[in-house]
C-alpha atoms as a PDB file:
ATOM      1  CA  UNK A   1       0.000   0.000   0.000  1.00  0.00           C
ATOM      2  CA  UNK A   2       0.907   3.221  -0.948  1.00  0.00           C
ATOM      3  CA  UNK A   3       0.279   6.592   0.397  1.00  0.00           C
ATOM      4  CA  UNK A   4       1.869   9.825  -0.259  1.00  0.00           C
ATOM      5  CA  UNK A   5       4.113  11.681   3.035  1.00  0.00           C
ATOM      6  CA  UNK A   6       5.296  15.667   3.162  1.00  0.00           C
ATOM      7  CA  UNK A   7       7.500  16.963   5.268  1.00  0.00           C
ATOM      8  CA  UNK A   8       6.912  20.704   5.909  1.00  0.00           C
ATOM      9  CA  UNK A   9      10.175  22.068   7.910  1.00  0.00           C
ATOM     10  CA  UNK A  10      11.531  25.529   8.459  1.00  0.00           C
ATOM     11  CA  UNK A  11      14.329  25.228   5.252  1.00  0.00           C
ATOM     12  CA  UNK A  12      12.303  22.658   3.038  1.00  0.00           C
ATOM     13  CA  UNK A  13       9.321  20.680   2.078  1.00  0.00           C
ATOM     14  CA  UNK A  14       9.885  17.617   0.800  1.00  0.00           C
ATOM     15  CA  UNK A  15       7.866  14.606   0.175  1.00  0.00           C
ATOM     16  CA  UNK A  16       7.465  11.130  -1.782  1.00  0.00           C
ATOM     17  CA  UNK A  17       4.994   7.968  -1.796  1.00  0.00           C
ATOM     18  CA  UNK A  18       5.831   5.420   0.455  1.00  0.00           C
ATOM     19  CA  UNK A  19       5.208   1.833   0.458  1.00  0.00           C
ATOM     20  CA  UNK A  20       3.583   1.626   4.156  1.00  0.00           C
ATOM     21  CA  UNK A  21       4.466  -2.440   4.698  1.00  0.00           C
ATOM     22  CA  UNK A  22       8.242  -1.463   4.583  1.00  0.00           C
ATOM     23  CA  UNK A  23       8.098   1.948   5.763  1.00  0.00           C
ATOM     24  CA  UNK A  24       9.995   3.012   2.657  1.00  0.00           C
ATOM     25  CA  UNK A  25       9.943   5.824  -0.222  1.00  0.00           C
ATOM     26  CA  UNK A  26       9.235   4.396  -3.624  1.00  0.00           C
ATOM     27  CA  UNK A  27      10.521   6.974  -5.669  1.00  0.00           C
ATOM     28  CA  UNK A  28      13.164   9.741  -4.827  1.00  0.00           C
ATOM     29  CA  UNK A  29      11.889  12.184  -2.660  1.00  0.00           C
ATOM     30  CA  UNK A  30      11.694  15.714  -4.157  1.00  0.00           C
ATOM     31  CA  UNK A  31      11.943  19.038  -2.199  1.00  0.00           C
ATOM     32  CA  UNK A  32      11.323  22.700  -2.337  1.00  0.00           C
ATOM     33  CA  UNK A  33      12.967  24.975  -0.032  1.00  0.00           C
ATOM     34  CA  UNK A  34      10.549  26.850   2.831  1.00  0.00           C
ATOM     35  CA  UNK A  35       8.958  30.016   1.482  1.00  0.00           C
ATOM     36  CA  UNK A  36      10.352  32.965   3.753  1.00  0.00           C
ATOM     37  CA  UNK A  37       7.651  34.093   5.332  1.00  0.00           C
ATOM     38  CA  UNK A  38       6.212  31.046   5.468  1.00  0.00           C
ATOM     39  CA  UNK A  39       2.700  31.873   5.904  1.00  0.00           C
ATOM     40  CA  UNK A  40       0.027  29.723   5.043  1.00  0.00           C
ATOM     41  CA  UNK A  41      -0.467  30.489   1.100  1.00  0.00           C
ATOM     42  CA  UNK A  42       2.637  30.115   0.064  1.00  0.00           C
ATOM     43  CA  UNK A  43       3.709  26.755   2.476  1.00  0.00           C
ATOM     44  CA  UNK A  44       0.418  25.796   0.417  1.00  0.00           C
ATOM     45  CA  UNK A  45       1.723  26.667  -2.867  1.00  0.00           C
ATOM     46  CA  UNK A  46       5.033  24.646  -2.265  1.00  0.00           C
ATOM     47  CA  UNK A  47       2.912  21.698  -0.693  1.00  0.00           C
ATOM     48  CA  UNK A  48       1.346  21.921  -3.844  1.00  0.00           C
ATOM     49  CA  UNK A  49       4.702  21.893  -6.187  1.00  0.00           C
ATOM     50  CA  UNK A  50       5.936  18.741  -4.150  1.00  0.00           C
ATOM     51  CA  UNK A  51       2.578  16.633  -4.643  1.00  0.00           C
ATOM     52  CA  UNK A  52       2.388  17.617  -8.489  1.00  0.00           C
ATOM     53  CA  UNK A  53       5.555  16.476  -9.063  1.00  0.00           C
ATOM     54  CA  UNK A  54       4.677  12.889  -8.732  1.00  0.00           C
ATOM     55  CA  UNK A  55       1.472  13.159 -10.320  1.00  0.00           C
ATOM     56  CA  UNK A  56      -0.532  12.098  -7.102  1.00  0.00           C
ATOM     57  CA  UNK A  57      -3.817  11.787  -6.783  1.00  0.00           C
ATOM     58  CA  UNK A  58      -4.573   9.868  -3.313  1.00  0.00           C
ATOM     59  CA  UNK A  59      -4.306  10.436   0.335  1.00  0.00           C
ATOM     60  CA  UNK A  60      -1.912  12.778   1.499  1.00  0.00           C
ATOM     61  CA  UNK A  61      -0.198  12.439   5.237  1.00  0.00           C
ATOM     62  CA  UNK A  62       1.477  16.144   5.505  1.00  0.00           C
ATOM     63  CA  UNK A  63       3.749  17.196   9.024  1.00  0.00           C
ATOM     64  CA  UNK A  64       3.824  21.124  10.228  1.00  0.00           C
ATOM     65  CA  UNK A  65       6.474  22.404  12.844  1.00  0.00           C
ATOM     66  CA  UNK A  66       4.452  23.385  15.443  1.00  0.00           C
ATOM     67  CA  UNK A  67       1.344  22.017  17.829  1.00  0.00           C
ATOM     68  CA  UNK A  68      -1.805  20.326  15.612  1.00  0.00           C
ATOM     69  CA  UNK A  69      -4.671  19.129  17.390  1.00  0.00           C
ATOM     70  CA  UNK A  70      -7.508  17.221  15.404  1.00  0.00           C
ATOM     71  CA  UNK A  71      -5.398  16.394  12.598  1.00  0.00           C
ATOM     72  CA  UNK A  72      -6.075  19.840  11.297  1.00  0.00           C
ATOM     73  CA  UNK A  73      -5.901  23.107  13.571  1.00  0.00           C
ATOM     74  CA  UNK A  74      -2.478  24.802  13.995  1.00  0.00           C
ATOM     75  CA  UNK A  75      -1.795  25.703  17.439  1.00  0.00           C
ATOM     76  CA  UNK A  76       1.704  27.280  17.496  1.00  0.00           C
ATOM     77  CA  UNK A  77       3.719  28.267  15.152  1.00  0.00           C
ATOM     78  CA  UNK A  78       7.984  28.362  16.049  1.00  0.00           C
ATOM     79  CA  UNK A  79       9.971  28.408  12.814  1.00  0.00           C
ATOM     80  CA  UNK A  80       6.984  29.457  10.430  1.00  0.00           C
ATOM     81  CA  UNK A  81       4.781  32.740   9.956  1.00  0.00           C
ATOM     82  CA  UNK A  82       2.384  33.276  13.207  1.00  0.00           C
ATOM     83  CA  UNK A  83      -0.035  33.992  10.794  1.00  0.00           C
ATOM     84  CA  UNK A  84      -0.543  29.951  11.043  1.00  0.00           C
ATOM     85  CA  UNK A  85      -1.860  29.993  14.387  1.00  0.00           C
ATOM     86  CA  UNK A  86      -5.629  28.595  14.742  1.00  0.00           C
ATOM     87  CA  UNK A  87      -5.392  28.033  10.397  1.00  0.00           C
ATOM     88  CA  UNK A  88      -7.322  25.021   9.563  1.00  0.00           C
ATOM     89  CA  UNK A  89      -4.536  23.567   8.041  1.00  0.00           C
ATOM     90  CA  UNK A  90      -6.231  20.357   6.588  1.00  0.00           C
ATOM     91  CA  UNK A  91      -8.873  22.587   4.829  1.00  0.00           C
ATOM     92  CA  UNK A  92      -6.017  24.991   3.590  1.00  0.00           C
ATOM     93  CA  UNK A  93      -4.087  21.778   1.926  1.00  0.00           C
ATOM     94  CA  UNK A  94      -6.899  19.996   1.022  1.00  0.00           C
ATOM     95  CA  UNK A  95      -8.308  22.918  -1.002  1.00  0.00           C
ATOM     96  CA  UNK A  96      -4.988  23.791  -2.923  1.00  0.00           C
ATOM     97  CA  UNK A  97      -4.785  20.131  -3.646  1.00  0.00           C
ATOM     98  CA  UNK A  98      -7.929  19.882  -5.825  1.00  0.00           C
ATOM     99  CA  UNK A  99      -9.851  17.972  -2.459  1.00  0.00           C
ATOM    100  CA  UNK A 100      -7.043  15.666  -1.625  1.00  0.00           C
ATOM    101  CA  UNK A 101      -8.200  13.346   1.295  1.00  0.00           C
ATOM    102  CA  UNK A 102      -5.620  15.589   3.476  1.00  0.00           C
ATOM    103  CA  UNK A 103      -4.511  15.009   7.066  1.00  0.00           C
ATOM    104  CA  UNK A 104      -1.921  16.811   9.227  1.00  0.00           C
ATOM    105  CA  UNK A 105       0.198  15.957  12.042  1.00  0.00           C
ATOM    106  CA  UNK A 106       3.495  17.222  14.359  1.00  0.00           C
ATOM    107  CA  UNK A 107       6.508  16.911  12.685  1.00  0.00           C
ATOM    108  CA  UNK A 108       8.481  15.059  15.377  1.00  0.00           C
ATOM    109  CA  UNK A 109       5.450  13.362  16.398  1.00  0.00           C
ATOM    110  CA  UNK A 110       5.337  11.808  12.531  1.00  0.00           C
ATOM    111  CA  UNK A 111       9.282  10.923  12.444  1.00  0.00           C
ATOM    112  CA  UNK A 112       8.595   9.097  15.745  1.00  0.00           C
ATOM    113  CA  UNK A 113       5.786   6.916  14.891  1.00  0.00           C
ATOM    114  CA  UNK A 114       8.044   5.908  12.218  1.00  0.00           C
ATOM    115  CA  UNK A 115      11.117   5.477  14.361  1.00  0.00           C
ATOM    116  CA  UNK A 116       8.948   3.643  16.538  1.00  0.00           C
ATOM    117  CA  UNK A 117       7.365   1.306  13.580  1.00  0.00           C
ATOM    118  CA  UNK A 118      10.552   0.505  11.407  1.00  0.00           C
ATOM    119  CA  UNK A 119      13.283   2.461  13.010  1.00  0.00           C
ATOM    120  CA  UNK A 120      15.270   2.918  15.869  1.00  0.00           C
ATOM    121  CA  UNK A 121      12.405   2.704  18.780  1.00  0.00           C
ATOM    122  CA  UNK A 122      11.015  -0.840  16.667  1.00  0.00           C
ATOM    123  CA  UNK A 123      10.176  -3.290  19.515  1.00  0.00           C
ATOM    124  CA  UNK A 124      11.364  -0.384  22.603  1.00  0.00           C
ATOM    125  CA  UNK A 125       9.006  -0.591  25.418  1.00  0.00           C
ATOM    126  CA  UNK A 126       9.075   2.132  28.482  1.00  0.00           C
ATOM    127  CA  UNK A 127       9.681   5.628  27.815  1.00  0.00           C
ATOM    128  CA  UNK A 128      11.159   6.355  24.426  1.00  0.00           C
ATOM    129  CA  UNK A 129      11.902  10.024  23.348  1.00  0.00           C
ATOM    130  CA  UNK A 130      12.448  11.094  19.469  1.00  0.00           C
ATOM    131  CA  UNK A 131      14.757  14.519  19.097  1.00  0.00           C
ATOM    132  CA  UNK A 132      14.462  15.883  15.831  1.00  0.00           C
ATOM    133  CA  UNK A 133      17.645  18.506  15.775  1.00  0.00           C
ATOM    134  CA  UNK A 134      16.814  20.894  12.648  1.00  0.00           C
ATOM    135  CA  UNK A 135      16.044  24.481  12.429  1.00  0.00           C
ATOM    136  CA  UNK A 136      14.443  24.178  15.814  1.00  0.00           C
ATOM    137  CA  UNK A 137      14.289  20.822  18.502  1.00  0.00           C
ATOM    138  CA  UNK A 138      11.015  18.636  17.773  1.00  0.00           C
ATOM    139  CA  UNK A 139      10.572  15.781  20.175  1.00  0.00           C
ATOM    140  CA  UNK A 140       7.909  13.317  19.917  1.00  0.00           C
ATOM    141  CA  UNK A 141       7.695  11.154  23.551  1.00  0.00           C
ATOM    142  CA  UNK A 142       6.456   7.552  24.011  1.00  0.00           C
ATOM    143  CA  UNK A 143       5.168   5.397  26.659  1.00  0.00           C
ATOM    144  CA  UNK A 144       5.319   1.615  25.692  1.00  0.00           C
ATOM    145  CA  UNK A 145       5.169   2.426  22.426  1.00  0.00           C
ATOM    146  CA  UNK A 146       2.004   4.842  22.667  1.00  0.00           C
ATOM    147  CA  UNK A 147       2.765   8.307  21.737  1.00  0.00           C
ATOM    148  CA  UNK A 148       1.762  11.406  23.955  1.00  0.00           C
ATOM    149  CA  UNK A 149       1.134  14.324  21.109  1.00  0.00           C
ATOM    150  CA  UNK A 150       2.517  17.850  20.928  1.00  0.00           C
ATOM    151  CA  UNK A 151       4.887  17.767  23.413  1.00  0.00           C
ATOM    152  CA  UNK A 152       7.097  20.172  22.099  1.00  0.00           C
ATOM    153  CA  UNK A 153      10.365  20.194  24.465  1.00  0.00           C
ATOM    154  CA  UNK A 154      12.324  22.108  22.401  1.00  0.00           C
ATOM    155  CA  UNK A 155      10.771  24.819  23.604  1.00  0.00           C
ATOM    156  CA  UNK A 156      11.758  23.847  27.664  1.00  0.00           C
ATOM    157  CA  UNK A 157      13.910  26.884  29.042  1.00  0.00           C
ATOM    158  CA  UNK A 158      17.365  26.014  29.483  1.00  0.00           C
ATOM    159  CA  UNK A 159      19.938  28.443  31.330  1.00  0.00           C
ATOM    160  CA  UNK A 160      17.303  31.705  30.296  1.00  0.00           C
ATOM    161  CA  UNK A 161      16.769  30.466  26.714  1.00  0.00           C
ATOM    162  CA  UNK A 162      14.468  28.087  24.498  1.00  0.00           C
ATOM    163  CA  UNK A 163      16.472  25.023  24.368  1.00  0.00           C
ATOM    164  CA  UNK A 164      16.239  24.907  20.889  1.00  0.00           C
ATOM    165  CA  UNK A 165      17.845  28.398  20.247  1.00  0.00           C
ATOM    166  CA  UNK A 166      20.971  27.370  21.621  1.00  0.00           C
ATOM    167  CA  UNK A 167      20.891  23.309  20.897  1.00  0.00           C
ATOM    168  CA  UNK A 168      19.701  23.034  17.492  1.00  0.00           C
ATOM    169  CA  UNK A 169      21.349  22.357  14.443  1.00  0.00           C
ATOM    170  CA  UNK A 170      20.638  25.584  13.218  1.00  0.00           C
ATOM    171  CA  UNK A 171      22.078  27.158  16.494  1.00  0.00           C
ATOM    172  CA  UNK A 172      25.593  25.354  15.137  1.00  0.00           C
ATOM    173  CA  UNK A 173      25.610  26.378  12.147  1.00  0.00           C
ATOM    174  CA  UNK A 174      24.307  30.089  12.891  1.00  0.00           C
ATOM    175  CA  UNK A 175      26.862  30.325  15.706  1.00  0.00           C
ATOM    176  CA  UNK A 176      29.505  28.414  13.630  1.00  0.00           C
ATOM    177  CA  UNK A 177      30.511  25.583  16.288  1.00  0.00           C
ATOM    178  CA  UNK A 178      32.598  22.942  16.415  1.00  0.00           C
ATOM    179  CA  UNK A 179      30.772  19.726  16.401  1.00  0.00           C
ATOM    180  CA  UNK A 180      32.455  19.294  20.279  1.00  0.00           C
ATOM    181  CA  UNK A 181      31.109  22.378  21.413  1.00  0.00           C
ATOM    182  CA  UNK A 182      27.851  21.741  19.950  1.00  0.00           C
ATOM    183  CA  UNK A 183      27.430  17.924  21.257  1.00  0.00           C
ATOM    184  CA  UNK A 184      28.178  20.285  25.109  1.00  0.00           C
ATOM    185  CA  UNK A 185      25.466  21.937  24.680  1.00  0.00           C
ATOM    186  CA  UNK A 186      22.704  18.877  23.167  1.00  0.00           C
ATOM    187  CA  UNK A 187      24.215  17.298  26.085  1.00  0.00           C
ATOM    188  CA  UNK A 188      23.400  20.008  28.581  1.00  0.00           C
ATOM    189  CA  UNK A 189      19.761  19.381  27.136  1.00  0.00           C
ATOM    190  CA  UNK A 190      19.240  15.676  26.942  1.00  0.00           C
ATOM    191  CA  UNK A 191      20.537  16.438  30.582  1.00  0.00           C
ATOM    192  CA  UNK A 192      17.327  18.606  30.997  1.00  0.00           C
ATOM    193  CA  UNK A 193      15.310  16.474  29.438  1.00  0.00           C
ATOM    194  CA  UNK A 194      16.003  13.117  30.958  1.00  0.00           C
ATOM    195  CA  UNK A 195      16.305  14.583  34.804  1.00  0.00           C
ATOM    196  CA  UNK A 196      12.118  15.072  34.155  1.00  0.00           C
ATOM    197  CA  UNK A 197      11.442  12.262  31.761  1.00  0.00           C
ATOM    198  CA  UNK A 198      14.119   9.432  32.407  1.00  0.00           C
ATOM    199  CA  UNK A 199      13.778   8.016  29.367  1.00  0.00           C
ATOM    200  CA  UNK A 200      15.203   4.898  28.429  1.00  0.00           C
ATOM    201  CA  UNK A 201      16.613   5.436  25.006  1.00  0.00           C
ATOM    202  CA  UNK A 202      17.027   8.914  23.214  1.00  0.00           C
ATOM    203  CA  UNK A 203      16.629   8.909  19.485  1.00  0.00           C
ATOM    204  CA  UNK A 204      18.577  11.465  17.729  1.00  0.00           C
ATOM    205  CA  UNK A 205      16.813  12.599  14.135  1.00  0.00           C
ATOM    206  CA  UNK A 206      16.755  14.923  11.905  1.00  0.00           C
ATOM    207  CA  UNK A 207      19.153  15.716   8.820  1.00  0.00           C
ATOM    208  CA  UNK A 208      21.872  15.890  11.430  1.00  0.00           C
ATOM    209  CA  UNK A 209      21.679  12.346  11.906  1.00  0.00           C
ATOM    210  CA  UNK A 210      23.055  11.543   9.266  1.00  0.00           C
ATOM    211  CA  UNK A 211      26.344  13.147  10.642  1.00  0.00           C
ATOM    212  CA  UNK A 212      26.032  11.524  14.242  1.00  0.00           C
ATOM    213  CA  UNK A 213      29.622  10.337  14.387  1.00  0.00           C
ATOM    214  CA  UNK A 214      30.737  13.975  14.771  1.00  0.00           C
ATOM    215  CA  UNK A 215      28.707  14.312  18.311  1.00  0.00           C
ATOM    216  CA  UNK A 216      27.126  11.833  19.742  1.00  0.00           C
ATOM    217  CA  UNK A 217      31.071  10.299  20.706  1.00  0.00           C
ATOM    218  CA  UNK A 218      31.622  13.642  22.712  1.00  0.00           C
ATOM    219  CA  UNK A 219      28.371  13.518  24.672  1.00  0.00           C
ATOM    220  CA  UNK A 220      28.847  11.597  27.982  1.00  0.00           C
ATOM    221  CA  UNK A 221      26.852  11.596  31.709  1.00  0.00           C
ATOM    222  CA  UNK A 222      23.085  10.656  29.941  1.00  0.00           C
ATOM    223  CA  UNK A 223      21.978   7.436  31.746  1.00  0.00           C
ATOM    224  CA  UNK A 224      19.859   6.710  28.654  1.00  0.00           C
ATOM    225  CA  UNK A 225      20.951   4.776  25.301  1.00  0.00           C
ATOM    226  CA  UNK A 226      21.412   7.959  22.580  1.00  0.00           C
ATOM    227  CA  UNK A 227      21.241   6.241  19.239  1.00  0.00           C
ATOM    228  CA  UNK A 228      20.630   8.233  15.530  1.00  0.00           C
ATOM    229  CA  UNK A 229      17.622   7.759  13.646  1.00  0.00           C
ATOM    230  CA  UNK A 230      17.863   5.144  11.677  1.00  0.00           C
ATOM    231  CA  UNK A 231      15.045   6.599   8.825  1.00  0.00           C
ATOM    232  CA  UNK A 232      17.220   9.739   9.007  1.00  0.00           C
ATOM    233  CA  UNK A 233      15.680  12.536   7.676  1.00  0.00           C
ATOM    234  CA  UNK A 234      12.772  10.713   5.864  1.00  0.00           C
ATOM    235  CA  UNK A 235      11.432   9.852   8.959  1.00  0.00           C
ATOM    236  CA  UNK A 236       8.481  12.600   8.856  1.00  0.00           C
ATOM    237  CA  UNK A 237       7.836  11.666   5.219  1.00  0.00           C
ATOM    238  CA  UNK A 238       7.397   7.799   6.297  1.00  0.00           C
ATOM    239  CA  UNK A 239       5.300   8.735   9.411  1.00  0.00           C
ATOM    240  CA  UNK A 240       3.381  11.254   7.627  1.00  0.00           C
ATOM    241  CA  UNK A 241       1.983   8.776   5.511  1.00  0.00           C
ATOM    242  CA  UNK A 242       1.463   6.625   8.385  1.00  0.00           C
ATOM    243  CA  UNK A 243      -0.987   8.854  10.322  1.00  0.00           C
ATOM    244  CA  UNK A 244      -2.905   9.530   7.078  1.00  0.00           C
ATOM    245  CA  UNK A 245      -3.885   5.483   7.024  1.00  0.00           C
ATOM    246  CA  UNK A 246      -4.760   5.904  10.854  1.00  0.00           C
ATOM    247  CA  UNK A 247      -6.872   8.743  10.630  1.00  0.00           C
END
């Protein structure tokens, strides 16, 4: 079974069908960088350039960077335009997609259901928390394999400031860190985190996880197994397409 996944993040939408039995693209996934702003028209209009590339015409599973509740209604809005905040999102994309059986979910929250499913978390019972280290910090957190929605601890305060603007991967690159300096301060976090979670494993996603020899070796003191994502960065796209079957 097939069912199209998008992947709306704060650089670039990107999405592909994927074969739901393996939890696997089918074709190259294409992208589009973020519109800047990125209000809701034109993250529409590239939503729309992604899905016409491959000619779909079925069920699309999309992600947004920020809180959704009901599949559809956009409660915060981080790394995007505020002018998202309390959109109907699934009526926005559904519309611009010709009617398009549409449905929407947290980013993080879709690249840990996949994790979960065919990933790193496959199998992982007790608490299991996805860390999706991109333009900002998603997290999606899991309890025996059941996901709690929306969680959003990037956004915990750490030392004055968001977590995310001083652990992400945009925070390296913006602040031009070493790789050692930067695995300090995701330790710092996971720190944070796991004093008022105490997970058992960490998983570590995002496009930086492709690179996770260059920090996870420098981050020591986290009782928890840290392990990359092993989807990588298709992970949204995968469990995008995922929660569109479910719903």
């Amino acid at each position: 079974m097939q069912i199209f996944g998008l992947d709306i993040g704060g650089s670039g939408i990107k999405g592909a069908p994927v074969d739901l039995d393996k939890g696997e693209l089918t074709q190259e996934r294409h992208k589009v960088l973020t519109p800047h702003p990125a209000t809701p028209d034109s993250v529409a209009d590239g939503v729309k350039q992604v899905v016409d590339h491959f000619g779909w015409t079925g069920p699309v599973g999309l992600t947004f960077p920020g809180v959704v509740t009901g599949g559809s209604h956009i409660r915060t809005a981080a790394n995007v335009d505020k002018s998202w905040i309390d959109t109907d999102a699934r009526a926005l994309f559904g519309e611009r997609l010709g009617g398009l059986p549409v449905t929407v979910v947290n980013d993080a929250d879709a690249a840990g259901v996949a994790e979960m499913s065919f990933g790193a978390g496959k199998d992982r019972k007790g608490t299991v928390i996805l860390l999706t280290l991109g333009t900002g910090i998603g997290s999606a957190l899991f309890v025996d394999g059941v996901l709690v929605p929306n969680t959003e601890l990037g956004h915990l305060e750490l030392h004055g400031h968001d977590a995310e603007k001083k652990a992400s991967s945009k925070a390296r690159e913006v602040e031009e860190l070493t790789w050692e300096h930067w695995a300090h301060r995701v330790q710092k976090y996971l720190a944070h985190v796991e004093m008022l979670f105490s997970p058992e494993l960490f998983i570590i996603g995002g496009g930086v996880s492709r690179k996770s020899q260059k920090f996870l070796p420098h981050i020591e003191g986290i009782k928890a197994e840290i392990v990359p994502a092993q989807l990588q960065n298709n992970a949204g796209i995968v469990g995008a397409a995922m929660r569109a079957v479910q719903e």
